[in-house]
N, C-alpha and C. Protein backbone atom coordinates (compact mmCIF):
# COMPACT_ATOMS: atom_id res chain seq x y z
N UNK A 1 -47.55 27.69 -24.02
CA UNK A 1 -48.47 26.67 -23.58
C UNK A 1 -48.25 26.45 -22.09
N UNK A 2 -49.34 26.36 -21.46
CA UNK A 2 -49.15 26.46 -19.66
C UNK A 2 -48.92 24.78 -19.42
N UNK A 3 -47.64 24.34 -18.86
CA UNK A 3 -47.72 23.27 -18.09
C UNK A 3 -48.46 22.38 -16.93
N UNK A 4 -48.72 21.38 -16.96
CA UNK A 4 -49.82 21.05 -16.57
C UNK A 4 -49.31 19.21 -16.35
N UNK A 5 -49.97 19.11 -15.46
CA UNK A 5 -49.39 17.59 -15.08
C UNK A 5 -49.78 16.62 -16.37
N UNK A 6 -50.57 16.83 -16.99
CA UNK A 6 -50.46 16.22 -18.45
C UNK A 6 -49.38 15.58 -18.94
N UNK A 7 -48.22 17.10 -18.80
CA UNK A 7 -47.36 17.16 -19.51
C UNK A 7 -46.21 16.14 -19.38
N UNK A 8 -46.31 15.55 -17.93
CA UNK A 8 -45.13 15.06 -17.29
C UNK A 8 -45.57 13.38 -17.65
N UNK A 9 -46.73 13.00 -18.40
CA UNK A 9 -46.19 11.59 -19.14
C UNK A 9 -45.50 11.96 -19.84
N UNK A 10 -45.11 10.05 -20.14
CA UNK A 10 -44.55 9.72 -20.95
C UNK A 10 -44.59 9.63 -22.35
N UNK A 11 -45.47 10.66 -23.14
CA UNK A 11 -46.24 10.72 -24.55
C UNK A 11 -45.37 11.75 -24.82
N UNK A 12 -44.27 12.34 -24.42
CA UNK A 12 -43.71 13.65 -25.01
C UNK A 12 -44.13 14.37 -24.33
N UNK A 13 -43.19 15.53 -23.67
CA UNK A 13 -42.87 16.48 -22.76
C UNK A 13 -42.52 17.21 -23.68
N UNK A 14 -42.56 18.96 -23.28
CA UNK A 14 -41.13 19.74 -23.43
C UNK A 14 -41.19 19.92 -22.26
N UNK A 15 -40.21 20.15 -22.17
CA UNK A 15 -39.59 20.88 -20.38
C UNK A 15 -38.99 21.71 -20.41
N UNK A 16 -38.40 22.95 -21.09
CA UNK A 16 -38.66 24.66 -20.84
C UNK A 16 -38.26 25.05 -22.05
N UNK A 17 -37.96 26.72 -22.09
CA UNK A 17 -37.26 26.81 -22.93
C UNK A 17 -36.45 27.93 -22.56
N UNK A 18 -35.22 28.53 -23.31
CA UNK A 18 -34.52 29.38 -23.22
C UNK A 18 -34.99 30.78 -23.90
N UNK A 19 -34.78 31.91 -23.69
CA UNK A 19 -34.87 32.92 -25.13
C UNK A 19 -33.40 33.56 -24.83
N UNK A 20 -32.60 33.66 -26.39
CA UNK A 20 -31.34 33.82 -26.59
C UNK A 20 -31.42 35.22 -27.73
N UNK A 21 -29.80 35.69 -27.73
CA UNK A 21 -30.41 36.41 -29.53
C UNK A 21 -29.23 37.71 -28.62
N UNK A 22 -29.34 38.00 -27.73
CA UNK A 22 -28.48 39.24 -27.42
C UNK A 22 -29.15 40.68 -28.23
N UNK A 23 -30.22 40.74 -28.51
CA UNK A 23 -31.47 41.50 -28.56
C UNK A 23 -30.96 42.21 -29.86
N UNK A 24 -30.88 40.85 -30.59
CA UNK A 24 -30.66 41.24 -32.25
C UNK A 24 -31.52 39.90 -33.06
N UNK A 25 -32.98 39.90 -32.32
CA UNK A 25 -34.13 39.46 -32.91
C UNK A 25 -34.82 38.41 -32.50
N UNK A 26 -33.57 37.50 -31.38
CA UNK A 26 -33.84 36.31 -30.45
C UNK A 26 -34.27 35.05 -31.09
N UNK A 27 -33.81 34.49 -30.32
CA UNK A 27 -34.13 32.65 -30.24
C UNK A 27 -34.65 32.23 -29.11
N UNK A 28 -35.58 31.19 -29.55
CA UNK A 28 -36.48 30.65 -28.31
C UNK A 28 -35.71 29.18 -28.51
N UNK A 29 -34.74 28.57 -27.58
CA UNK A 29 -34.39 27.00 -27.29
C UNK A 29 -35.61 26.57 -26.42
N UNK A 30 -35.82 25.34 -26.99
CA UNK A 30 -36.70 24.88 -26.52
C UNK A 30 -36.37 23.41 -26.11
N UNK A 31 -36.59 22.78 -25.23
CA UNK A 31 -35.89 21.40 -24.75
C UNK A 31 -36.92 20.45 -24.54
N UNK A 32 -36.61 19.48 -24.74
CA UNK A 32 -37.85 18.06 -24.74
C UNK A 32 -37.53 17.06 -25.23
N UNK A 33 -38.95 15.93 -25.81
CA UNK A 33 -38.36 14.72 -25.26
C UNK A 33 -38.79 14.73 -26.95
N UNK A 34 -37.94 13.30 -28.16
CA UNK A 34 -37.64 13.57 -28.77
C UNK A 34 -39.09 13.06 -29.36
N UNK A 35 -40.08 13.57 -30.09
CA UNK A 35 -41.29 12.50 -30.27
C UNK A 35 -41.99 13.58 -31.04
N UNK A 36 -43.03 12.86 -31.55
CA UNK A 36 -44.92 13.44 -32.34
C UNK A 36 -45.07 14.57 -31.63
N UNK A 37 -45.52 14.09 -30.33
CA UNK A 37 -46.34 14.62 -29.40
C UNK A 37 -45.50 16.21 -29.22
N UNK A 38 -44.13 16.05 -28.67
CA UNK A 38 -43.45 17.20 -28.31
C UNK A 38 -43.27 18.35 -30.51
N UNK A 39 -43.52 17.80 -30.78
CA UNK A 39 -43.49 18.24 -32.33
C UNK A 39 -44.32 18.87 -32.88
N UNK A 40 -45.45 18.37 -32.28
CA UNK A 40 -47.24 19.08 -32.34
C UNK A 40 -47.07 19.93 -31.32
N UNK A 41 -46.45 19.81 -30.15
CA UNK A 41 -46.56 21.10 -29.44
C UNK A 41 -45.85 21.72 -29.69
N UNK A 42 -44.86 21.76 -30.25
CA UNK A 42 -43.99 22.94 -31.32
C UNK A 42 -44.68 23.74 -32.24
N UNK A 43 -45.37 22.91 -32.91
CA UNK A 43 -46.28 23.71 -33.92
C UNK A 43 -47.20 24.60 -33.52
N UNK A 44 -47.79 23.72 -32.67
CA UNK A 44 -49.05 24.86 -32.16
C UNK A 44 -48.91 25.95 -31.74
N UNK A 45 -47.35 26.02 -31.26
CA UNK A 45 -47.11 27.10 -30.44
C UNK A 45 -46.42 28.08 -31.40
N UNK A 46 -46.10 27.34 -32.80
CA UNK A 46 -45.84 28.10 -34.07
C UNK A 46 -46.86 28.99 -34.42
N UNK A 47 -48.32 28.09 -34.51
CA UNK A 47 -49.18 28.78 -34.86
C UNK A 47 -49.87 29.86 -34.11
N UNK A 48 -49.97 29.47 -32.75
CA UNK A 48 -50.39 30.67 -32.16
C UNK A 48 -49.64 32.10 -31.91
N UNK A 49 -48.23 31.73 -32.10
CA UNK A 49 -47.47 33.12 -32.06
C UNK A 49 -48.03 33.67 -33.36
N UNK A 50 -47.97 33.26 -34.29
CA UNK A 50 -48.35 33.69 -35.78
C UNK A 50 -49.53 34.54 -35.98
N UNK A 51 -50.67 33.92 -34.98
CA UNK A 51 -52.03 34.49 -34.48
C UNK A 51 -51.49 35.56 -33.81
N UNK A 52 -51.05 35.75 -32.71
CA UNK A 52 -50.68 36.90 -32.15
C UNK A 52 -50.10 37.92 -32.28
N UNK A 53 -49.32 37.83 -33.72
CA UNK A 53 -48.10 39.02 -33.74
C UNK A 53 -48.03 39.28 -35.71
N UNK A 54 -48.67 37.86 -36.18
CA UNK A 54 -48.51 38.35 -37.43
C UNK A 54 -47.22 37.84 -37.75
N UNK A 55 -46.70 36.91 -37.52
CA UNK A 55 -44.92 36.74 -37.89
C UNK A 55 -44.89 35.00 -37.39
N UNK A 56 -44.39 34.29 -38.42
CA UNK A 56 -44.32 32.94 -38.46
C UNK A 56 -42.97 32.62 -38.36
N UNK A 57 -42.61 32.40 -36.75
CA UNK A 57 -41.45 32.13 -36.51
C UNK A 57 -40.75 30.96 -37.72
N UNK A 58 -39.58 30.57 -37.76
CA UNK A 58 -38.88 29.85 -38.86
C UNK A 58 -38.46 28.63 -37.67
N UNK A 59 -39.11 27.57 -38.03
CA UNK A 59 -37.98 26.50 -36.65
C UNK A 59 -37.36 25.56 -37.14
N UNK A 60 -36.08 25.39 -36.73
CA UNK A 60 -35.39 24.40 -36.83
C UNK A 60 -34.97 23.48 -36.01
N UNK A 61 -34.33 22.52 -35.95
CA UNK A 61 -34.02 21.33 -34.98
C UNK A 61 -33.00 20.30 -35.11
N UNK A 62 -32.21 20.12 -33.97
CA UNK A 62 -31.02 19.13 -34.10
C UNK A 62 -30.03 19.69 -33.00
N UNK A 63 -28.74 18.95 -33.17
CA UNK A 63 -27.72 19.31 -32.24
C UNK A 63 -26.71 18.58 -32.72
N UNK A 64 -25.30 18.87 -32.18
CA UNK A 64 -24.54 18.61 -32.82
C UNK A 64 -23.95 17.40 -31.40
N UNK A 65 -22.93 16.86 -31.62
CA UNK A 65 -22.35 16.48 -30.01
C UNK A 65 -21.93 16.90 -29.24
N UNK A 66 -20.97 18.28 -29.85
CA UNK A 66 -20.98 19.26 -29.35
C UNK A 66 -18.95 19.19 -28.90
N UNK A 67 -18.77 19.19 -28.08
CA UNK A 67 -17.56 19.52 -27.40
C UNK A 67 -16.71 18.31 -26.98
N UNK A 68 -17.48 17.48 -27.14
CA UNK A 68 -17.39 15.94 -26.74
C UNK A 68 -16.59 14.90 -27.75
N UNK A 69 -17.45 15.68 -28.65
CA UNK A 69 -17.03 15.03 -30.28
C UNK A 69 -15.91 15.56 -30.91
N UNK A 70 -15.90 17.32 -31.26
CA UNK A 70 -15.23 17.57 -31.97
C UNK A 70 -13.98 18.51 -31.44
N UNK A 71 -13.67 18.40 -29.94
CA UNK A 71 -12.76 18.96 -29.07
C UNK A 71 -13.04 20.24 -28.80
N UNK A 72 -12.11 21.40 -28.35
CA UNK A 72 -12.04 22.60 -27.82
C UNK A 72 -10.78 23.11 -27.93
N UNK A 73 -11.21 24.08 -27.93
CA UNK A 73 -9.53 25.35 -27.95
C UNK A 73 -9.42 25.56 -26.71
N UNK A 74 -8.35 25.53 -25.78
CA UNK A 74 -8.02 26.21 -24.89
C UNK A 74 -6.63 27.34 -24.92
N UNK A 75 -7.54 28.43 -24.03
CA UNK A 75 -6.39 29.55 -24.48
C UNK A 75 -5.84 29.61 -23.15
N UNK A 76 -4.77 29.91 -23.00
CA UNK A 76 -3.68 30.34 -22.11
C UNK A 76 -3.51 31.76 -22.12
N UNK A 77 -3.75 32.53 -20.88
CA UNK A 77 -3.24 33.50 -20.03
C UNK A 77 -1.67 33.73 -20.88
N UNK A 78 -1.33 34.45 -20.94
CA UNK A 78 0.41 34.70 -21.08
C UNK A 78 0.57 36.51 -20.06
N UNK A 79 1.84 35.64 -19.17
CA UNK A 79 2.06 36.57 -18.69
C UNK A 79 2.55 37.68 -19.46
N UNK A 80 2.08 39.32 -18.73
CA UNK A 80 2.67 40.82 -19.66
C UNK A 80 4.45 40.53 -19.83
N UNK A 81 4.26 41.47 -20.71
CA UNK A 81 5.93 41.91 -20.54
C UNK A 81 6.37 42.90 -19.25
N UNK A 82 7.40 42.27 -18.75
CA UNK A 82 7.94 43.04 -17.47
C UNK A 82 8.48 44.29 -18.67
N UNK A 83 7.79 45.37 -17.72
CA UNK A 83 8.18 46.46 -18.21
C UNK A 83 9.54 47.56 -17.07
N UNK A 84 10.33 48.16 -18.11
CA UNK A 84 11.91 48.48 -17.64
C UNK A 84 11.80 49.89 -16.50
């Protein structure tokens, strides 16, 4: 969907998206504001890929807190063995 100053009220935005997947079938992230409006433009854009290619993407939605919430591993470097 082409952006358009429309977009930039306050009725729901998206504001871009990513494509991910490491070219083992991809993901489209998509970022926006949390609402109807941005939800219907999810869809539509469900439906028109569907029109275009024959294939009804699967979407899901949410997030977690992420790194904030549930901590991190940090790994440490270890120096080699001095070799003789």
């Amino acid at each position: 969907m082409q952006h358009s100053k429309a977009s930039k009220s306050g009725e729901g935005t998206l504001y871009g998206a990513k494509i991910t997947g490491g070219g083992s079938g991809g993901t489209v992230c998509v970022i926006g504001r949390n609402s109807l409006k941005s939800s219907e433009q999810i869809l539509e854009i469900q439906r028109r890929y569907k029109a275009a290619t024959g294939y009804l993407p699967i979407l899901f939605e949410g997030s977690s807190p992420g790194a904030g919430r549930f901590g991190y591993l940090k790994i440490h470097r270890r120096n080699p063995p001095k070799q003789n």
